[in-house]
C-alpha atoms as a PDB file:
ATOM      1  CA  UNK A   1      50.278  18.528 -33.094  1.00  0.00           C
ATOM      2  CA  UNK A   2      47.768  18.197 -30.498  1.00  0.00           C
ATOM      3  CA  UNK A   3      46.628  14.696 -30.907  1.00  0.00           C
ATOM      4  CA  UNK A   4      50.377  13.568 -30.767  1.00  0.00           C
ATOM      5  CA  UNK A   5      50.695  16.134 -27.729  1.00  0.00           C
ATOM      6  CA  UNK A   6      47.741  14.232 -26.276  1.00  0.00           C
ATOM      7  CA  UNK A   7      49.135  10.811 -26.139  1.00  0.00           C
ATOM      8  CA  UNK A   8      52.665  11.835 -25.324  1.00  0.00           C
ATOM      9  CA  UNK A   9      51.718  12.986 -22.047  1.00  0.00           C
ATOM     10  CA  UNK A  10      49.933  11.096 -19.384  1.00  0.00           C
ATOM     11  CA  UNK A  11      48.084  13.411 -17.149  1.00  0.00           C
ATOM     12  CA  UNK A  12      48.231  17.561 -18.326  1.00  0.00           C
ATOM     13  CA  UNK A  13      48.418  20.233 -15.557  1.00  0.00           C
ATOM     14  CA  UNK A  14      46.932  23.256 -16.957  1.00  0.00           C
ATOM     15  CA  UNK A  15      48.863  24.996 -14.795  1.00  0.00           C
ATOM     16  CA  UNK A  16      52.067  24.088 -16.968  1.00  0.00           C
ATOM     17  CA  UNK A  17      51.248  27.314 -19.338  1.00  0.00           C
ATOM     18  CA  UNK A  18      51.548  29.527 -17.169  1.00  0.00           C
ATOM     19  CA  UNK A  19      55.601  29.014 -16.884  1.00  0.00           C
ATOM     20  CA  UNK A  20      57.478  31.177 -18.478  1.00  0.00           C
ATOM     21  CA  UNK A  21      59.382  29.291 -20.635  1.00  0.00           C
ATOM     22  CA  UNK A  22      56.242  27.690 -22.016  1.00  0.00           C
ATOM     23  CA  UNK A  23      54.222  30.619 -22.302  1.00  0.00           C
ATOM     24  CA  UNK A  24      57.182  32.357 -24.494  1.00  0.00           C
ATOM     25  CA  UNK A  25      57.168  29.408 -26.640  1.00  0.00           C
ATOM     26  CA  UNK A  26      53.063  29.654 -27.373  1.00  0.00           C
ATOM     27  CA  UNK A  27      53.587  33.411 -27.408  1.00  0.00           C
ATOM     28  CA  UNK A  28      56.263  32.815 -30.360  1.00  0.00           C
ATOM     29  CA  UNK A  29      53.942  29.801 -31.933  1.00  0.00           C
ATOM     30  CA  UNK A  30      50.840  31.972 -31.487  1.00  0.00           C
ATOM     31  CA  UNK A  31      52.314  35.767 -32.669  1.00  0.00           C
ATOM     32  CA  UNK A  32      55.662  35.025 -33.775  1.00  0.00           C
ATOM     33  CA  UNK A  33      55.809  31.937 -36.288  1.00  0.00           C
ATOM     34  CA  UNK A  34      52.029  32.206 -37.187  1.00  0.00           C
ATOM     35  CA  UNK A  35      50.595  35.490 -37.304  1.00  0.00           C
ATOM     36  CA  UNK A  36      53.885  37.562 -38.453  1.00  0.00           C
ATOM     37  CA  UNK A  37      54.262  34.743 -40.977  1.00  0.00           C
ATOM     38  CA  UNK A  38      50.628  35.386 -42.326  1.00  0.00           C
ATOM     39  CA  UNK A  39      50.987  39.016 -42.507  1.00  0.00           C
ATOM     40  CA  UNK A  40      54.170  38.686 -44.708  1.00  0.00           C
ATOM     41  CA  UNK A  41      53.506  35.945 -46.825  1.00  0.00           C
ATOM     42  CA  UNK A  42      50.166  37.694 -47.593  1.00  0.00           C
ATOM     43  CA  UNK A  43      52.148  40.715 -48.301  1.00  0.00           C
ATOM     44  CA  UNK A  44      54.612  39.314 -50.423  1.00  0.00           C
ATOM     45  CA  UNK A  45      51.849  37.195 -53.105  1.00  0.00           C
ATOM     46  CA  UNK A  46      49.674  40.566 -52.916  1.00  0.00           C
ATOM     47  CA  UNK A  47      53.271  42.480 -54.501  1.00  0.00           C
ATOM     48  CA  UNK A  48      54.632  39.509 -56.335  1.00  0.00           C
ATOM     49  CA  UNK A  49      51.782  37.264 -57.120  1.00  0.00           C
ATOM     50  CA  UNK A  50      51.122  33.973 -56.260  1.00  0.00           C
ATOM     51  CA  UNK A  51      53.306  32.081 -58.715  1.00  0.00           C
ATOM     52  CA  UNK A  52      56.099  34.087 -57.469  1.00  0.00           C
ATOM     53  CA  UNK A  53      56.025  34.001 -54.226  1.00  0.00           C
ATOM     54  CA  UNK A  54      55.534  30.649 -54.119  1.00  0.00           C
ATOM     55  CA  UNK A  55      59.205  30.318 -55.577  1.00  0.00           C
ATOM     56  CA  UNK A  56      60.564  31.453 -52.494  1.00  0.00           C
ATOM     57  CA  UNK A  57      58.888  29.426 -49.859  1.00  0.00           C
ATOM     58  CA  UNK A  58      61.741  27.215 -50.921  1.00  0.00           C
ATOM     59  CA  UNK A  59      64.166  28.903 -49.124  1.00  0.00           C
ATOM     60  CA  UNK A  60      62.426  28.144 -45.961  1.00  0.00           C
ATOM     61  CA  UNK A  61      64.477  25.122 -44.698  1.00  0.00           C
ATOM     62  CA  UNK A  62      67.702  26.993 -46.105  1.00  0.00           C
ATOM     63  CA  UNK A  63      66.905  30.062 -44.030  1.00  0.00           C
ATOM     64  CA  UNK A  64      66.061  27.729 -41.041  1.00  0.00           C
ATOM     65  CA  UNK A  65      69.485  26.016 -41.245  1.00  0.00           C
ATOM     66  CA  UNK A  66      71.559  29.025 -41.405  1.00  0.00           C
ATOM     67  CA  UNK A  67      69.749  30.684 -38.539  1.00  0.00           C
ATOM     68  CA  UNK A  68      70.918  26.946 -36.841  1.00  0.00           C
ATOM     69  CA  UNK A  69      74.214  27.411 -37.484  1.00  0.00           C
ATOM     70  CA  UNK A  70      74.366  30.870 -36.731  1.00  0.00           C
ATOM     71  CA  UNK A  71      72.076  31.223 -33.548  1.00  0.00           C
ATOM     72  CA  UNK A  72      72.660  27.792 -32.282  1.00  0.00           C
ATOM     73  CA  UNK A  73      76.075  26.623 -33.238  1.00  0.00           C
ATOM     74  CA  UNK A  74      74.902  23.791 -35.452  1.00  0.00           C
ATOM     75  CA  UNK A  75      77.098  22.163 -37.741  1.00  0.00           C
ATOM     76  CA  UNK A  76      77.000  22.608 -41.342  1.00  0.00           C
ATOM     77  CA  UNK A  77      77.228  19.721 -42.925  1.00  0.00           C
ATOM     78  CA  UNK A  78      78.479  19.142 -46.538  1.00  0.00           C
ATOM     79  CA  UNK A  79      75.315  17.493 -47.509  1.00  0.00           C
ATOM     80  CA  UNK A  80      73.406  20.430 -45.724  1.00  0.00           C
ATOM     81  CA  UNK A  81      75.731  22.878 -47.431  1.00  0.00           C
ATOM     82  CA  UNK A  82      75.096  20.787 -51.066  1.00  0.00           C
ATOM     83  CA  UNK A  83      71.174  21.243 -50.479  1.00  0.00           C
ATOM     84  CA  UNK A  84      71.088  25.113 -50.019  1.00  0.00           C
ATOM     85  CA  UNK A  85      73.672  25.310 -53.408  1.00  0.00           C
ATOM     86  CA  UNK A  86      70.888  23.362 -55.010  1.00  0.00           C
ATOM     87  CA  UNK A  87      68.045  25.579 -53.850  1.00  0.00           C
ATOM     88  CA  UNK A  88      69.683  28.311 -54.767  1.00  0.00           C
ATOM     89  CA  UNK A  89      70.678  27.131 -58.124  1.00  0.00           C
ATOM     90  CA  UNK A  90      67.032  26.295 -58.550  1.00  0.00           C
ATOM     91  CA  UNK A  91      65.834  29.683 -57.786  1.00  0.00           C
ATOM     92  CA  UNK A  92      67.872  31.456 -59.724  1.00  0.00           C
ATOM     93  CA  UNK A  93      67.193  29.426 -62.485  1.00  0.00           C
ATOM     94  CA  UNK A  94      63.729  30.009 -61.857  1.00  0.00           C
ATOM     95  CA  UNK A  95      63.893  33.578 -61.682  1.00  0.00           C
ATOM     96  CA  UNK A  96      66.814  34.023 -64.397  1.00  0.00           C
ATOM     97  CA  UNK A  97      63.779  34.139 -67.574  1.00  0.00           C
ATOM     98  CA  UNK A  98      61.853  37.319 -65.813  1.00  0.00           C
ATOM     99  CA  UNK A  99      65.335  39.158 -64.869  1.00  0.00           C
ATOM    100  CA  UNK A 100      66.425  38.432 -68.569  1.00  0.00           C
ATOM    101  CA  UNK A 101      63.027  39.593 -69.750  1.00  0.00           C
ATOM    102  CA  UNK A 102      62.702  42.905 -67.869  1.00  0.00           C
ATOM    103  CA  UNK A 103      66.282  43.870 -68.948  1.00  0.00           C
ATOM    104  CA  UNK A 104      65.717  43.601 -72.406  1.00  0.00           C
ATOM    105  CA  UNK A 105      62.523  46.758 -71.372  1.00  0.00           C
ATOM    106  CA  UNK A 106      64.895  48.623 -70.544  1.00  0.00           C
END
């Protein structure tokens, strides 16, 4: 993102990151959407495993686009609203073998 950041802008004033608004947005970037995100993915493949955890970075974008419609009023869209059926079709198809298989243990 930097080199596009770069060339977008013509002259930077470093003094721009000191505003609040932009220095809650690195904040976020910086603890927020990078480091919290670490912690819990690494959390999640050291409980599930790899392969499964990796199933549910799927429902990233569907998580994203309910949090739009719910925290910023975005529409949902029938397309939109076709695309998180699908991922959620495809997870629970994915996951439907080991719930089948641990039921039958018990």
């Amino acid at each position: 993102m930097l080199p596009v950041f770069l060339l977008s802008v013509d002259r930077f004033d470093v003094t721009r990151l000191t505003e609040v608004t932009n220095l809650g947005n690195l904040l976020f970037l910086g603890i927020g959407a990078s480091a919290l995100c670490f912690v819990t993915w690494n959390f999640s493949v050291k409980n599930l495993g790899a392969v499964r955890a990796a199933v549910y970075i799927y429902t990233i974008p569907m998580l994203t686009t309910v949090a739009s419609v719910l925290l910023l009023g975005e529409k949902l869209t029938t397309k939109t609203a076709a695309g998180i059926l699908l991922t959620l079709t495809g997870l629970v198809l994915s996951e439907l073998p080991n719930y089948l298989r641990q039921k039958r243990k018990v």
